[in-house]
N, C-alpha and C. Protein backbone atom coordinates (compact mmCIF):
# COMPACT_ATOMS: atom_id res chain seq x y z
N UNK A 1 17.04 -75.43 -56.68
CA UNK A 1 16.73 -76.72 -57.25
C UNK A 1 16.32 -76.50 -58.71
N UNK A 2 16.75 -77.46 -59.47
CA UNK A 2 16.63 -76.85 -61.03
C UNK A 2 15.38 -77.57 -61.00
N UNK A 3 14.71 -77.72 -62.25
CA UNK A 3 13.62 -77.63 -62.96
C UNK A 3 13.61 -79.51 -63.07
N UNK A 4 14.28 -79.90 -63.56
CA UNK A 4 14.25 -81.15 -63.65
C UNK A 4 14.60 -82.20 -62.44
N UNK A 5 14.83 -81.85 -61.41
CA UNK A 5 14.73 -82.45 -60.32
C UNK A 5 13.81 -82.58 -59.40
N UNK A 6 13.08 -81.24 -59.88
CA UNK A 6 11.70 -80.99 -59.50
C UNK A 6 10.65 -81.42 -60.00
N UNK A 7 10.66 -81.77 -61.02
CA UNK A 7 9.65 -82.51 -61.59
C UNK A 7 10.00 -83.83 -61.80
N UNK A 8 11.20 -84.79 -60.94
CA UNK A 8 11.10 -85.67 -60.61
C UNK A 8 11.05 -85.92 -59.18
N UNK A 9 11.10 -85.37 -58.23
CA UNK A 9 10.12 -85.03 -57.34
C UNK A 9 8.99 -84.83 -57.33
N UNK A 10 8.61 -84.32 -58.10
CA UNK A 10 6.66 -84.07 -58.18
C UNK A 10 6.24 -85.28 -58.80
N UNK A 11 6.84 -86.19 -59.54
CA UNK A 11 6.19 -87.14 -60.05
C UNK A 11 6.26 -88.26 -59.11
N UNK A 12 7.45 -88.97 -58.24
CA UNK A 12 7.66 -89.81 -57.46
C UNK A 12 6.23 -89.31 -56.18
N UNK A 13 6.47 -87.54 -56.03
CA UNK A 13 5.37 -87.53 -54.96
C UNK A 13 3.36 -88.06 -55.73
N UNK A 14 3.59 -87.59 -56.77
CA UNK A 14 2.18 -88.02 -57.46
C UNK A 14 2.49 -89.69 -57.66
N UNK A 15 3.02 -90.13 -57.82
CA UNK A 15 2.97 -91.66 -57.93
C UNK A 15 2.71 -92.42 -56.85
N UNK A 16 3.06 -92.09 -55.55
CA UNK A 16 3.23 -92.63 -54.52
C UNK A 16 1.63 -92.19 -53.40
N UNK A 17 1.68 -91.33 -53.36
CA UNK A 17 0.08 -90.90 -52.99
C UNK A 17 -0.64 -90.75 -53.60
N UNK A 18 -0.85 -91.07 -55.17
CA UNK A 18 -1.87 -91.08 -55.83
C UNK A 18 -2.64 -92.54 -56.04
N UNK A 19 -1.33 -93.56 -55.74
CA UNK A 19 -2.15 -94.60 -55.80
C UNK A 19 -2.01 -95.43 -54.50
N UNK A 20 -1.83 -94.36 -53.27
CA UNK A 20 -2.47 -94.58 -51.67
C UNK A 20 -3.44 -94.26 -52.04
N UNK A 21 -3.81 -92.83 -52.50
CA UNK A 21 -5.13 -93.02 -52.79
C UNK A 21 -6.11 -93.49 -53.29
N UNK A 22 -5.53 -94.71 -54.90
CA UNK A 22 -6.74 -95.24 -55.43
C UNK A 22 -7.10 -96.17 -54.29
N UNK A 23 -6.06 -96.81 -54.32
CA UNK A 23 -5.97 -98.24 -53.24
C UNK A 23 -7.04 -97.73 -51.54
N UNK A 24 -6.44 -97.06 -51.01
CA UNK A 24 -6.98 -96.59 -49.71
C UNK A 24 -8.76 -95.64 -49.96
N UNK A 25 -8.16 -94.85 -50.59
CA UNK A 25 -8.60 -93.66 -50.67
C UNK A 25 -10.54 -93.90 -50.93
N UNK A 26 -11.73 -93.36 -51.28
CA UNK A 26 -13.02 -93.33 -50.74
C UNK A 26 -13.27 -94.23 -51.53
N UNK A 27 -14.38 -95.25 -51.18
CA UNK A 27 -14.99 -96.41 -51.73
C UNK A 27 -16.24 -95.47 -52.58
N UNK A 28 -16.28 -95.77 -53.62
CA UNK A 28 -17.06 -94.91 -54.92
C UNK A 28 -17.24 -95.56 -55.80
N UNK A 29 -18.83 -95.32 -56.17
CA UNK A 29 -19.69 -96.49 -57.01
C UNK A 29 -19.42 -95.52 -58.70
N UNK A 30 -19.02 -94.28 -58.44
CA UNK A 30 -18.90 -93.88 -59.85
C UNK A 30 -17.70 -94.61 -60.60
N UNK A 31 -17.90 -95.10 -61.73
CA UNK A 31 -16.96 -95.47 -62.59
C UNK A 31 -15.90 -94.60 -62.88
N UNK A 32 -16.35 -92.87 -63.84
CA UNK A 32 -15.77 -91.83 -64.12
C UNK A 32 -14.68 -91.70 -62.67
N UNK A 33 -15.32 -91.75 -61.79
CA UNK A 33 -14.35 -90.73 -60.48
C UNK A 33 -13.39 -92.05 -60.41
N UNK A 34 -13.49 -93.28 -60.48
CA UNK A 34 -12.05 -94.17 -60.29
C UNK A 34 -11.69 -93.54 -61.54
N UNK A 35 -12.09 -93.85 -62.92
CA UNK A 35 -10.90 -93.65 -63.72
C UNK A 35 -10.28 -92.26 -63.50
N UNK A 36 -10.50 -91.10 -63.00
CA UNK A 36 -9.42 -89.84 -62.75
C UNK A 36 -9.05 -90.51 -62.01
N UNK A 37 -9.54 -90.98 -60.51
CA UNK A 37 -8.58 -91.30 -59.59
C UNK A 37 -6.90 -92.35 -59.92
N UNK A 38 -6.99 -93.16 -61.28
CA UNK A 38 -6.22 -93.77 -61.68
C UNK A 38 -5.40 -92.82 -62.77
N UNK A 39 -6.23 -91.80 -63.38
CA UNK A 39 -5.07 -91.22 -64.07
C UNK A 39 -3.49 -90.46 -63.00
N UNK A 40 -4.14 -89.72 -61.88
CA UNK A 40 -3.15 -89.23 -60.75
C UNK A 40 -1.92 -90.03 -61.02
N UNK A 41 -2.14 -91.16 -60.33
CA UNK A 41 -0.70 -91.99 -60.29
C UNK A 41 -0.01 -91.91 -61.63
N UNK A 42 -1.08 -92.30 -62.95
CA UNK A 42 -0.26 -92.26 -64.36
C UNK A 42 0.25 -90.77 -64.88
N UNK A 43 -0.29 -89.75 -63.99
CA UNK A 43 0.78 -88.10 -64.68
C UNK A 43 1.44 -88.58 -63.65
N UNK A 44 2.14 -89.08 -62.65
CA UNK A 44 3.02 -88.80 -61.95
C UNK A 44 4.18 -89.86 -62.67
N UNK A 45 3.71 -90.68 -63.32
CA UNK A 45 4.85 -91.46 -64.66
C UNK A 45 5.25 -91.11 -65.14
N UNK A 46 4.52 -90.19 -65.71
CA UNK A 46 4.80 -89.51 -67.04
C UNK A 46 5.73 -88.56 -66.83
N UNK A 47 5.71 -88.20 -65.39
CA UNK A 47 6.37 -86.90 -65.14
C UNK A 47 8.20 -87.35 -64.85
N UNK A 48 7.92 -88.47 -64.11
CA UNK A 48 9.27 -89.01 -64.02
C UNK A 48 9.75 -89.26 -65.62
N UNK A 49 9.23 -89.58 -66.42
CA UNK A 49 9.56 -90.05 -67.62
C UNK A 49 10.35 -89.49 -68.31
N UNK A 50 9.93 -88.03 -68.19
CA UNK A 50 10.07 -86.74 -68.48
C UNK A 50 11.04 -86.21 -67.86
N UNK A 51 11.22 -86.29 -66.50
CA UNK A 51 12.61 -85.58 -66.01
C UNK A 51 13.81 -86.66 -66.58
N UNK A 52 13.73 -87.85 -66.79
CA UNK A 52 15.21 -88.95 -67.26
C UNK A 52 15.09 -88.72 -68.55
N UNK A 53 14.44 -87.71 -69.41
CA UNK A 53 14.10 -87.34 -70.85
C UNK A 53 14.32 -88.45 -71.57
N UNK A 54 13.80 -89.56 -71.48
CA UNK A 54 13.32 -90.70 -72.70
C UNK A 54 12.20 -90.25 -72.98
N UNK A 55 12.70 -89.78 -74.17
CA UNK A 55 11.33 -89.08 -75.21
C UNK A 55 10.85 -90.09 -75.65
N UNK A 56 11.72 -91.25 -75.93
CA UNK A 56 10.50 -92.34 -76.67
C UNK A 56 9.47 -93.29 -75.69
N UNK A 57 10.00 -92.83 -74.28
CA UNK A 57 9.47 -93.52 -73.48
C UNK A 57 8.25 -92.60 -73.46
N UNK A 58 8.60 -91.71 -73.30
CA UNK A 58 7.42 -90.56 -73.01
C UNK A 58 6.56 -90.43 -73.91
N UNK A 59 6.37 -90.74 -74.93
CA UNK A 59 5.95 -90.54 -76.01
C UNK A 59 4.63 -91.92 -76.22
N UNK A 60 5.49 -92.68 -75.94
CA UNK A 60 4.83 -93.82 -75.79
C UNK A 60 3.54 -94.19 -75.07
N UNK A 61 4.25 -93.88 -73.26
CA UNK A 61 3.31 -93.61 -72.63
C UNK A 61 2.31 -92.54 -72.85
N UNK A 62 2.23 -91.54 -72.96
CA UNK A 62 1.31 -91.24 -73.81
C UNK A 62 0.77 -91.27 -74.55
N UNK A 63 0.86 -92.02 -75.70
CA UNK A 63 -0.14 -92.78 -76.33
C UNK A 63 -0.76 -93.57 -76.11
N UNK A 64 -0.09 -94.76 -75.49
CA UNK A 64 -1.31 -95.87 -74.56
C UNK A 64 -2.04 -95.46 -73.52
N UNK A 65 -1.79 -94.17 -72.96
CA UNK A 65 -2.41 -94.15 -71.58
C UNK A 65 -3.88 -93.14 -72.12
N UNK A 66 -3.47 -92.20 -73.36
CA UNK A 66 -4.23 -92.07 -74.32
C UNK A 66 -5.23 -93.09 -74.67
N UNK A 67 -5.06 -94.02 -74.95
CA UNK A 67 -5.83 -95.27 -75.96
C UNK A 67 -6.60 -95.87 -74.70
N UNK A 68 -6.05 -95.87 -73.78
CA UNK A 68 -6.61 -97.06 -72.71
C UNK A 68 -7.77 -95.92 -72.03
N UNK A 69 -7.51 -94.31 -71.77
CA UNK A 69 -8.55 -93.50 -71.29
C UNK A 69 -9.44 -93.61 -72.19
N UNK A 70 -9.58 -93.74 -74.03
CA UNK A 70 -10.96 -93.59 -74.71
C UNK A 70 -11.58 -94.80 -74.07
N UNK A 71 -10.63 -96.19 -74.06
CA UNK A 71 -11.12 -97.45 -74.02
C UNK A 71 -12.26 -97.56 -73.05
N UNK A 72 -11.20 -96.98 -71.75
CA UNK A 72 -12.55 -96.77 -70.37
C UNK A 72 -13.42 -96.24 -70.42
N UNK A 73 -13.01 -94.97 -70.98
CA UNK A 73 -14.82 -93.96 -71.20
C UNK A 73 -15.86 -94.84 -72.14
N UNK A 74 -15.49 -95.61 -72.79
CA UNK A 74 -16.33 -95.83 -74.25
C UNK A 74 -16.84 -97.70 -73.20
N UNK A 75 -16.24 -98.24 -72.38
CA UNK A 75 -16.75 -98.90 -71.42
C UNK A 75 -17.72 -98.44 -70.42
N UNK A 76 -17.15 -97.41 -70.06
CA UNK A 76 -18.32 -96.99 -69.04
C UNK A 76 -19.48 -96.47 -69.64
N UNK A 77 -19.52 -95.92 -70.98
CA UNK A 77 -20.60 -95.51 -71.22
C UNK A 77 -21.56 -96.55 -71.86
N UNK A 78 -20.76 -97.82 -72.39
CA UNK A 78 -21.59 -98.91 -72.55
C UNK A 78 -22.20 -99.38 -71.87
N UNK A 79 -21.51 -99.86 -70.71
CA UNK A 79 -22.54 -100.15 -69.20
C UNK A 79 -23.20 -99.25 -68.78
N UNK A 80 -23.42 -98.02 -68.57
CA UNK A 80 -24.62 -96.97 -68.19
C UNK A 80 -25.83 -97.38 -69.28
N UNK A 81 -25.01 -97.40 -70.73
CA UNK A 81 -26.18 -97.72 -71.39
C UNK A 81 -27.56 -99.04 -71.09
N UNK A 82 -25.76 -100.21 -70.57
CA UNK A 82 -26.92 -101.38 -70.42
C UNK A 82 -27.68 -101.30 -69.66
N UNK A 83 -27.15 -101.21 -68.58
CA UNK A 83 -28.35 -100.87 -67.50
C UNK A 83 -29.42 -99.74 -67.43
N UNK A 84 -29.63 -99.21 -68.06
CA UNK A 84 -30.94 -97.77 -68.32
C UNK A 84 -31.74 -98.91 -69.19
């Protein structure tokens, strides 16, 4: 199996049980542990993205998915703040 079939396989498998798992997966009051739990499903995008090589797609998505992870951290750490 070449290289690029495989890593569209690995991404369809990370896409598909990664977000059984946000959806299903442990009820958790940490903020931080959902947002990894939501990145899972988004490398498994990226990865498909990557095997149909649309670089501009890929490229892309990584930048917003970039922008939207500071966005969350810099949220969650506002609300820890408010509440202390």
């Amino acid at each position: 199996m070449d290289i690029v079939l495989s890593t569209l396989y690995l991404g369809y498998f990370l896409l598909i049980f990664g977000t059984l798992g946000v959806v299903v997966g442990p009820n958790t009051k940490d903020p931080l542990v959902r947002l990894l739990n939501v990145e899972i499903p988004a490398v498994g995008v990226m990865l498909i993205f990557l095997a149909y090589n649309l670089t501009l797609a890929l490229m892309t998505y990584i930048t917003i998915n970039a922008l939207i992870a500071l966005v969350f951290i810099r949220t969650i750490i506002r609300k820890e703040e408010l509440e202390a």
